[in-house]
PDB file of N, CA and C in Angstrom:
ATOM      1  N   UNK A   1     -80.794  19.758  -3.634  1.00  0.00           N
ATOM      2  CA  UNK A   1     -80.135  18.666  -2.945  1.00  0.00           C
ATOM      3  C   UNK A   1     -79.272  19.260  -1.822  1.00  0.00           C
ATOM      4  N   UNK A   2     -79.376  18.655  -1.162  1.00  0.00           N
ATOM      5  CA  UNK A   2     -78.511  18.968   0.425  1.00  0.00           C
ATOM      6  C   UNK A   2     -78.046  18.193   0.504  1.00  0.00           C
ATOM      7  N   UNK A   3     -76.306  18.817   0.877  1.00  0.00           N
ATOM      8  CA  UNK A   3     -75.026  17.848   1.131  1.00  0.00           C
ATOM      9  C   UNK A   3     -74.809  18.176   2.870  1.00  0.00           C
ATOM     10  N   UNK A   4     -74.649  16.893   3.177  1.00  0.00           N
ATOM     11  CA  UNK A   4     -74.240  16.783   4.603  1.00  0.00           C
ATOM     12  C   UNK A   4     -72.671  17.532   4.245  1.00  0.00           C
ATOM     13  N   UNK A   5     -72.542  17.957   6.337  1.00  0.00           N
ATOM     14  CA  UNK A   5     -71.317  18.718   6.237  1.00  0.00           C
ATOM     15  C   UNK A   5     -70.548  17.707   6.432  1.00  0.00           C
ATOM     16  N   UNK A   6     -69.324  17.838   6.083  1.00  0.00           N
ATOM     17  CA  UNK A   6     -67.801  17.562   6.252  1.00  0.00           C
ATOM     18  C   UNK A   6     -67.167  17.399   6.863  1.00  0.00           C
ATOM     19  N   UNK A   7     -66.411  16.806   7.739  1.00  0.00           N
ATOM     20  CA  UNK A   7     -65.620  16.690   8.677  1.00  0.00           C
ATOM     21  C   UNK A   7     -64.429  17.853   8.167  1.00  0.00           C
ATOM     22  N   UNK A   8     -64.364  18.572   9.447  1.00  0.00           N
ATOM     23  CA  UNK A   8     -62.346  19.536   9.335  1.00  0.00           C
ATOM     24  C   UNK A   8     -61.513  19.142   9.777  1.00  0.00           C
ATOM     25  N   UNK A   9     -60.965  19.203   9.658  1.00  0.00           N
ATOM     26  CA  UNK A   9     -59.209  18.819  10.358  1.00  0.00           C
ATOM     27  C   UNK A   9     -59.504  19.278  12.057  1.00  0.00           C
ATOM     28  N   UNK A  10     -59.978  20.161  11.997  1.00  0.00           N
ATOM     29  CA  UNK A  10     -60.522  20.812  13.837  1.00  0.00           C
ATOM     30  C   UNK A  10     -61.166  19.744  14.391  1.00  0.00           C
ATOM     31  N   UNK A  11     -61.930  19.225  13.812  1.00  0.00           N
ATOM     32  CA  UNK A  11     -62.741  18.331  14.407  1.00  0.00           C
ATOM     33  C   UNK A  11     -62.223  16.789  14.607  1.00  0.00           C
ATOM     34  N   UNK A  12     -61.238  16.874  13.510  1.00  0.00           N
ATOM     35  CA  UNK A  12     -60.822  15.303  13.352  1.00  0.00           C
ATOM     36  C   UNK A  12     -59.653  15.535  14.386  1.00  0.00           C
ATOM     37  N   UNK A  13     -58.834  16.069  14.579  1.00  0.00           N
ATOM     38  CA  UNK A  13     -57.930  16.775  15.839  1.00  0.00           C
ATOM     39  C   UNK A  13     -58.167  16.251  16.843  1.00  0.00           C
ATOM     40  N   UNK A  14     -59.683  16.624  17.532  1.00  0.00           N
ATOM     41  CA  UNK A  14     -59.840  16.295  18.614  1.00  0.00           C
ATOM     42  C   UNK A  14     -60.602  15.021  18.981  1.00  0.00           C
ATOM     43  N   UNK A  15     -60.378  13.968  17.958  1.00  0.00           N
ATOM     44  CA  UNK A  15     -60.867  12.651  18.226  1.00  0.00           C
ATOM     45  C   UNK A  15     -59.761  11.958  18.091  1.00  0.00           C
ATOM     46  N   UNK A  16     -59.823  10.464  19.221  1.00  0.00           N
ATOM     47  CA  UNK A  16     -59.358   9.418  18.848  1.00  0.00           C
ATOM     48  C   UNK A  16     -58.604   9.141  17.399  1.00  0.00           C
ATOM     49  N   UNK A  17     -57.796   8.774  17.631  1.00  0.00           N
ATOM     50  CA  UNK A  17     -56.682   7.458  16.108  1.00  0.00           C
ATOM     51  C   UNK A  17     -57.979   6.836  15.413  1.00  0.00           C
ATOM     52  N   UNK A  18     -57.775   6.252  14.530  1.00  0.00           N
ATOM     53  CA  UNK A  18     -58.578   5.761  13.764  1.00  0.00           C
ATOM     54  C   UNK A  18     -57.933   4.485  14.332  1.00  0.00           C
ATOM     55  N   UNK A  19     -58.878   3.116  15.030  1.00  0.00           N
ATOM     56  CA  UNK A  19     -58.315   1.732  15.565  1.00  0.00           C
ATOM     57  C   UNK A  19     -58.367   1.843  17.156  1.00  0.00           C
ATOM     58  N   UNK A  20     -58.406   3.163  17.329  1.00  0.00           N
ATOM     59  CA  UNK A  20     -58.051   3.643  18.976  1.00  0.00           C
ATOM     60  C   UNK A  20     -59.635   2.925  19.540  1.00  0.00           C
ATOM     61  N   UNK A  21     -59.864   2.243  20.369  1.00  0.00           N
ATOM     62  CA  UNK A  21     -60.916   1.857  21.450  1.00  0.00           C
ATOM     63  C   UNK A  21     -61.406   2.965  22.237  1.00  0.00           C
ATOM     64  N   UNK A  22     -60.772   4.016  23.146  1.00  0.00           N
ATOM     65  CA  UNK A  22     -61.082   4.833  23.327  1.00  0.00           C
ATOM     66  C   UNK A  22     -60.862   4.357  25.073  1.00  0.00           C
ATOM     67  N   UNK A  23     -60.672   3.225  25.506  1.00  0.00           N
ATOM     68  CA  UNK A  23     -60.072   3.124  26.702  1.00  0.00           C
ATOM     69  C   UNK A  23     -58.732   3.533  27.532  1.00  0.00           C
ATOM     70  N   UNK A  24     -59.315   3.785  28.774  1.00  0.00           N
ATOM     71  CA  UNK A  24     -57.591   4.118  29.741  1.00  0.00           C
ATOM     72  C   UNK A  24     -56.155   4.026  29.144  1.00  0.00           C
ATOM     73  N   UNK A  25     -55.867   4.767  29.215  1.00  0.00           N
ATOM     74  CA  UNK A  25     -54.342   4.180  29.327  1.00  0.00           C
ATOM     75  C   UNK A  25     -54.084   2.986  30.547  1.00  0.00           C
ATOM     76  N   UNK A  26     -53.217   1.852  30.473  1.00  0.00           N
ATOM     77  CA  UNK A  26     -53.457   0.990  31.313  1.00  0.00           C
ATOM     78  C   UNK A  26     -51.688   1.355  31.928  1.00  0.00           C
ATOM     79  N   UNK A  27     -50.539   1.859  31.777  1.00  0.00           N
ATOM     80  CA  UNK A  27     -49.326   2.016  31.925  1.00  0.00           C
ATOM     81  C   UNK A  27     -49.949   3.308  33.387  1.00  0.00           C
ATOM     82  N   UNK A  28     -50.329   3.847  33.484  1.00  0.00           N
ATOM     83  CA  UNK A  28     -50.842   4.823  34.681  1.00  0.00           C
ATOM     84  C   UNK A  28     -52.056   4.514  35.067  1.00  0.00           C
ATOM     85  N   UNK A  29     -52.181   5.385  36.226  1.00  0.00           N
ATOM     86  CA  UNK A  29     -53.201   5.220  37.254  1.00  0.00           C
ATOM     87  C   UNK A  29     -53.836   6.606  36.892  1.00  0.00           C
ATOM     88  N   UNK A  30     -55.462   6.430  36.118  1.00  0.00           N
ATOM     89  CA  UNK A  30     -56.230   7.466  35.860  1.00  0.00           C
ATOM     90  C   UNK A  30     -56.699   8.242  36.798  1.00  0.00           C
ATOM     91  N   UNK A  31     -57.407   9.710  36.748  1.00  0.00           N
ATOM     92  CA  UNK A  31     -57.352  10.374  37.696  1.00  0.00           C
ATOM     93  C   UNK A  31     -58.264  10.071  38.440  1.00  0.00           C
ATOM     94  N   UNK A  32     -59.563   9.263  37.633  1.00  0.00           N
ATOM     95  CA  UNK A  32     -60.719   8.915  38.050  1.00  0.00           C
ATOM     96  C   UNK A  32     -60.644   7.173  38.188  1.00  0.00           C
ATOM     97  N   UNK A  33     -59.450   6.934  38.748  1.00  0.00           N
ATOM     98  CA  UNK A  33     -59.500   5.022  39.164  1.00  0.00           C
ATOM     99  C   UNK A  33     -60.396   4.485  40.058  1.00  0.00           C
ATOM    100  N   UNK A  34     -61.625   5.231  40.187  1.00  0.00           N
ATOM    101  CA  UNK A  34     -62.511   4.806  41.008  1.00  0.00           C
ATOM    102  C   UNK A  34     -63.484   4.358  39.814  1.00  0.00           C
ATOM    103  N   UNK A  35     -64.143   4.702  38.897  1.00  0.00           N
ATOM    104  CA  UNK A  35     -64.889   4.887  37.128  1.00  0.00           C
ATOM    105  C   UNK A  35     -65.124   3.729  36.964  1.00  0.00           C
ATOM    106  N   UNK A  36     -66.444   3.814  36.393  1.00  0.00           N
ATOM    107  CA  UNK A  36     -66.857   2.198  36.484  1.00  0.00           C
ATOM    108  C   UNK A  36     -66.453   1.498  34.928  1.00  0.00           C
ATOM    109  N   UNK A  37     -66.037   2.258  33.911  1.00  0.00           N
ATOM    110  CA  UNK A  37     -65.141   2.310  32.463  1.00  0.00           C
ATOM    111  C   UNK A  37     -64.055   1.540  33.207  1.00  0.00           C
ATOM    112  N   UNK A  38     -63.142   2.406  34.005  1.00  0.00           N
ATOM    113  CA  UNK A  38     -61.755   1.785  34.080  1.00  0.00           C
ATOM    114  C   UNK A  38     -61.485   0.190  34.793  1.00  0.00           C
ATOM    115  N   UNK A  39     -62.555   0.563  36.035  1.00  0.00           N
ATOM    116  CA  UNK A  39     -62.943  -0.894  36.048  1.00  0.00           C
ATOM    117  C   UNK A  39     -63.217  -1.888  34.673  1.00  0.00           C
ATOM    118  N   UNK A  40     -64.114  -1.914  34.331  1.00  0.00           N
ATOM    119  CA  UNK A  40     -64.258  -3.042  33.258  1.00  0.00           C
ATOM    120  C   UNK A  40     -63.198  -2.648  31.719  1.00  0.00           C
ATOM    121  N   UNK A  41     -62.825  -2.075  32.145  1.00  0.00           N
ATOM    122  CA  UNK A  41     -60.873  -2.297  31.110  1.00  0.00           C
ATOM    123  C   UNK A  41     -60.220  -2.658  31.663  1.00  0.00           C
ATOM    124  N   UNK A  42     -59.886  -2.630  33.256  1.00  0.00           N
ATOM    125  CA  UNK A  42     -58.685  -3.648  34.059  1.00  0.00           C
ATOM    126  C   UNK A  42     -59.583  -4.822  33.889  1.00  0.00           C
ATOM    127  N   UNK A  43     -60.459  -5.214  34.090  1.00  0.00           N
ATOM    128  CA  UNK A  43     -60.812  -6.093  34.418  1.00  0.00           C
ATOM    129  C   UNK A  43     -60.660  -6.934  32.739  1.00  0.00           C
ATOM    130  N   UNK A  44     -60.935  -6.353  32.051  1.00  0.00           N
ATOM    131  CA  UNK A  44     -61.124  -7.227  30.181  1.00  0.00           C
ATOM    132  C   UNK A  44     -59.041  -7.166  30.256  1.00  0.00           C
ATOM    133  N   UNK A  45     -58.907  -6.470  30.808  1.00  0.00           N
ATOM    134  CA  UNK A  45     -57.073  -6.495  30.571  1.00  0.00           C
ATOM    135  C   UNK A  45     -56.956  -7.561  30.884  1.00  0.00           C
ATOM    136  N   UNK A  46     -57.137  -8.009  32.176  1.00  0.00           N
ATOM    137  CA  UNK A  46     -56.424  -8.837  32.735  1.00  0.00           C
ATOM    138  C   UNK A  46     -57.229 -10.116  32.194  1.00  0.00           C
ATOM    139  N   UNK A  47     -58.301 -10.418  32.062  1.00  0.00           N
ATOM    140  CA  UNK A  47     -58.847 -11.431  31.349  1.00  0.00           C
ATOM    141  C   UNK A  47     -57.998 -12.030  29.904  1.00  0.00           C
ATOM    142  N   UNK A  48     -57.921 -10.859  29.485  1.00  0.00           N
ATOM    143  CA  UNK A  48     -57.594 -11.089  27.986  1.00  0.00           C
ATOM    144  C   UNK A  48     -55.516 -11.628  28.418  1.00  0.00           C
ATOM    145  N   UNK A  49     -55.238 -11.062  29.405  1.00  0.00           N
ATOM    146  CA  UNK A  49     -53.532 -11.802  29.611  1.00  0.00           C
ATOM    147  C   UNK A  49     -53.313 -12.872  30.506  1.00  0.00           C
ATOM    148  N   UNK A  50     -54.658 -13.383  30.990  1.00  0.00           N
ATOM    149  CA  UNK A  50     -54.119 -14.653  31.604  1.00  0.00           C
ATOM    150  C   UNK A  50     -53.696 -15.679  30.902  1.00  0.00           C
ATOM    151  N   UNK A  51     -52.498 -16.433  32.332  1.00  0.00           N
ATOM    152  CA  UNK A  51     -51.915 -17.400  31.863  1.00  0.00           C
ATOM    153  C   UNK A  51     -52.475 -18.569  31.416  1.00  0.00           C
ATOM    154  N   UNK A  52     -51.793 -18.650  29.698  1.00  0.00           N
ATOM    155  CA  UNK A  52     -52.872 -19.863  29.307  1.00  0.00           C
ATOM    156  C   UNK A  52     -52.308 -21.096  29.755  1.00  0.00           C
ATOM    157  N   UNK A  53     -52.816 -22.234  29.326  1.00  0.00           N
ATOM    158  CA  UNK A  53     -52.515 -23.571  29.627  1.00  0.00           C
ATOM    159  C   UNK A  53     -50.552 -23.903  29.147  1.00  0.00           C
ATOM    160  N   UNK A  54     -50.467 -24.569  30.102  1.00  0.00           N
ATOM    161  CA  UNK A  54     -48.764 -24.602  29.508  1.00  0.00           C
ATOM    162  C   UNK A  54     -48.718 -25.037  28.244  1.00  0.00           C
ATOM    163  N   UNK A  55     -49.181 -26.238  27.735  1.00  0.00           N
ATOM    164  CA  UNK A  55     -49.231 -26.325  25.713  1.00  0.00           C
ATOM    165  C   UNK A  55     -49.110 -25.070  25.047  1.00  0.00           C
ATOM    166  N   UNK A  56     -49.883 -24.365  25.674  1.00  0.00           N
ATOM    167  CA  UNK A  56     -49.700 -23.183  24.143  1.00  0.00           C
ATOM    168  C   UNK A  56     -48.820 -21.517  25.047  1.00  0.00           C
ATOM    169  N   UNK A  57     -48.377 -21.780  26.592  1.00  0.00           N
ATOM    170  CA  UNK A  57     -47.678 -21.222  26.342  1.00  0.00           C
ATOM    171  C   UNK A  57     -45.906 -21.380  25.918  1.00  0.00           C
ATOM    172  N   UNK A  58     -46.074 -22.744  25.698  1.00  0.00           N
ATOM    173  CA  UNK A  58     -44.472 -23.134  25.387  1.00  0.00           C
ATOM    174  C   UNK A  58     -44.593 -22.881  23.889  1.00  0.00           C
ATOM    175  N   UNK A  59     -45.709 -23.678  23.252  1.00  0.00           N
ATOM    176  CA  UNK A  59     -46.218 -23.506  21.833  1.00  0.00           C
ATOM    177  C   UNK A  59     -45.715 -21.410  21.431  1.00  0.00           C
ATOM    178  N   UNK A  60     -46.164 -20.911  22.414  1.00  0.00           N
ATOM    179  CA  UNK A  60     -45.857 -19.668  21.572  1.00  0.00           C
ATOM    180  C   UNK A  60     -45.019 -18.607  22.327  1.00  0.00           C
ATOM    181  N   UNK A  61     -43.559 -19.292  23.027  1.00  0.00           N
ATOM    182  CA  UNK A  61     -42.663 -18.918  23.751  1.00  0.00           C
ATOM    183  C   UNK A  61     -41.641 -19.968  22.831  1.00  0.00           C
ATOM    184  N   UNK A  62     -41.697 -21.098  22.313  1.00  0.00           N
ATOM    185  CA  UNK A  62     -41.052 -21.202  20.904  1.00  0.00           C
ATOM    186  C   UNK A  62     -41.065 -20.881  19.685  1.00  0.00           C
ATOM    187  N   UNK A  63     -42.108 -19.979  19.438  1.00  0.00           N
ATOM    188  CA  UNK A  63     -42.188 -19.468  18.063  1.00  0.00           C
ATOM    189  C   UNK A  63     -41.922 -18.043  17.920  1.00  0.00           C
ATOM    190  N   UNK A  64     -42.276 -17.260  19.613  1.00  0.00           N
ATOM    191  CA  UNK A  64     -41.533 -16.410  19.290  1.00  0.00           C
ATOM    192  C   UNK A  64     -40.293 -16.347  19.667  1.00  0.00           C
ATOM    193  N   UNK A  65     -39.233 -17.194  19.759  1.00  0.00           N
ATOM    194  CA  UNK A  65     -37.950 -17.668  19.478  1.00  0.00           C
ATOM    195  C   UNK A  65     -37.114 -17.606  18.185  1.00  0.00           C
ATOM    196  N   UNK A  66     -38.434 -18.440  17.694  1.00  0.00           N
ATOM    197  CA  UNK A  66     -37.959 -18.701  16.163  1.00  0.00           C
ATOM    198  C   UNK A  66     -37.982 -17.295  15.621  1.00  0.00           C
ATOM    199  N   UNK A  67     -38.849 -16.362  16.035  1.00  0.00           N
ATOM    200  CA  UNK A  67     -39.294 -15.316  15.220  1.00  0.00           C
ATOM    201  C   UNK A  67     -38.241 -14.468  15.988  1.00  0.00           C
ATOM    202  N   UNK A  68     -37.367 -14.297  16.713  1.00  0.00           N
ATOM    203  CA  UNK A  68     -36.320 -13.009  17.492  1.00  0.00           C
ATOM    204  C   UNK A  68     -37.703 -12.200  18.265  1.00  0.00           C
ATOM    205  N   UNK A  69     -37.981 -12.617  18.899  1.00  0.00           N
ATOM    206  CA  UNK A  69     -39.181 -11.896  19.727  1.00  0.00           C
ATOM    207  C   UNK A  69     -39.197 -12.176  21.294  1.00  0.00           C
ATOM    208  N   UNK A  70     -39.609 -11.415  21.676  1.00  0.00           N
ATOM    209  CA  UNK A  70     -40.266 -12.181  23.410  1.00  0.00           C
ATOM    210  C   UNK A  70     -41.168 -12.631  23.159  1.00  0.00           C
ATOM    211  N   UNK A  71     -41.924 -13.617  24.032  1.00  0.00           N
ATOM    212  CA  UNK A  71     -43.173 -14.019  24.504  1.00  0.00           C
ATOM    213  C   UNK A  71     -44.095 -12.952  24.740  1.00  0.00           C
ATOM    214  N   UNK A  72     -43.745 -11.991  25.092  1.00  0.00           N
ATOM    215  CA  UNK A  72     -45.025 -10.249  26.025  1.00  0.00           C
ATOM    216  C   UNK A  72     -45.169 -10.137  24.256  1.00  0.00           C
ATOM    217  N   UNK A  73     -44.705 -10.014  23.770  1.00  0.00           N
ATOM    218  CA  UNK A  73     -44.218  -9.460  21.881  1.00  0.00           C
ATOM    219  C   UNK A  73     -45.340  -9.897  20.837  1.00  0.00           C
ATOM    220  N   UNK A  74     -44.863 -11.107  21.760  1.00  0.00           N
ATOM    221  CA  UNK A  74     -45.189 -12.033  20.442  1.00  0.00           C
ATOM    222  C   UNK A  74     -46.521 -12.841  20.332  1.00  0.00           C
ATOM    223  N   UNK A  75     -47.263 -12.457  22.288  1.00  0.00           N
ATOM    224  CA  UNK A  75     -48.993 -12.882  22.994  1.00  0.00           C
ATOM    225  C   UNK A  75     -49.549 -11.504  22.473  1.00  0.00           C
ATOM    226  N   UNK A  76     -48.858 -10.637  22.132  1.00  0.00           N
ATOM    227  CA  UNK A  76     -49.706  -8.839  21.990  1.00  0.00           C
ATOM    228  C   UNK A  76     -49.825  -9.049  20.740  1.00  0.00           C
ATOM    229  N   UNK A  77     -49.474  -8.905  19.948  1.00  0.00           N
ATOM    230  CA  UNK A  77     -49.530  -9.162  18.496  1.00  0.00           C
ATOM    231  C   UNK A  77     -50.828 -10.413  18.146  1.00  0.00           C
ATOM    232  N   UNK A  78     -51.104 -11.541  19.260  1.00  0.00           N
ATOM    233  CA  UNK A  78     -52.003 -12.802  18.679  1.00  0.00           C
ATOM    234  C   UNK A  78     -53.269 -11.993  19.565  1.00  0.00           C
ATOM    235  N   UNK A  79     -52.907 -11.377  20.437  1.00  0.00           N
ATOM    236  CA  UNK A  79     -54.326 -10.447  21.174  1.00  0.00           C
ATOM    237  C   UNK A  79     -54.602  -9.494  20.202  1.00  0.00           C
ATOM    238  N   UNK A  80     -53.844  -8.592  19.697  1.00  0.00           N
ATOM    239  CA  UNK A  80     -54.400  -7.492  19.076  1.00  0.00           C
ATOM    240  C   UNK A  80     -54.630  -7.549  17.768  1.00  0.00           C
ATOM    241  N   UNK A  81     -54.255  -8.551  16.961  1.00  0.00           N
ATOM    242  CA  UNK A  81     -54.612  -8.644  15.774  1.00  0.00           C
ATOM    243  C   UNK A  81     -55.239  -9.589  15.437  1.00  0.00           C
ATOM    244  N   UNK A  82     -55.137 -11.120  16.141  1.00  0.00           N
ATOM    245  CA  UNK A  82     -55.473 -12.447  16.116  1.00  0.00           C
ATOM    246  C   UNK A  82     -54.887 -13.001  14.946  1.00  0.00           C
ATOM    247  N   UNK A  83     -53.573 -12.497  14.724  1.00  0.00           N
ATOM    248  CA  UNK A  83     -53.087 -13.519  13.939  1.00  0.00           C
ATOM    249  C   UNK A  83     -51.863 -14.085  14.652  1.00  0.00           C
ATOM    250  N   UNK A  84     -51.905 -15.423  14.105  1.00  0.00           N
ATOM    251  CA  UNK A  84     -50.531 -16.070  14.749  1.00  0.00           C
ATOM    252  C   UNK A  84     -49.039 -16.017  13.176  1.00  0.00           C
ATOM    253  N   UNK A  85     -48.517 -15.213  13.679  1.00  0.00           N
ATOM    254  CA  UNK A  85     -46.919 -15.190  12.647  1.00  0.00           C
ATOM    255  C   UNK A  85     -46.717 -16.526  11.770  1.00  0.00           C
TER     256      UNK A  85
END
């Protein structure tokens, strides 16, 4: 019987977080901001933070009120996890 190899700590080192996407950093300007990757991550960024309809952004600029939060706080959390608090 043959056992597949193992992952090492060397190897696991030089990969990604476990959850990590593996896209840009979006806080800087990559070295390669010309990349047709970084394009379609600004572009899903900004998709994914437009301004929604006023109903649900008052709807969840009062809840994160209720909750001691900002609004930036409290839309990242319903983007990145899809749950609402």
């Amino acid at each position: 019987m043959v056992l597949a190899p193992t992952r090492t700590t060397a190897s696991i080192g030089s990969s990604p977080l476990l959850g990590h996407n593996g896209g840009p950093p979006l806080e800087e300007k990559p070295r390669f901001a010309n990349d047709w990757n970084y394009y379609c991550w600004r572009r899903a960024h900004r998709a994914a933070w437009k301004t929604p309809p006023r109903e649900i952004a008052l709807r969840r600029l009062r809840r994160a009120e209720e909750l001691g939060m900002t609004y930036h706080e409290y839309t990242a959390i319903i983007l990145d996890r899809g749950v609402f608090l």
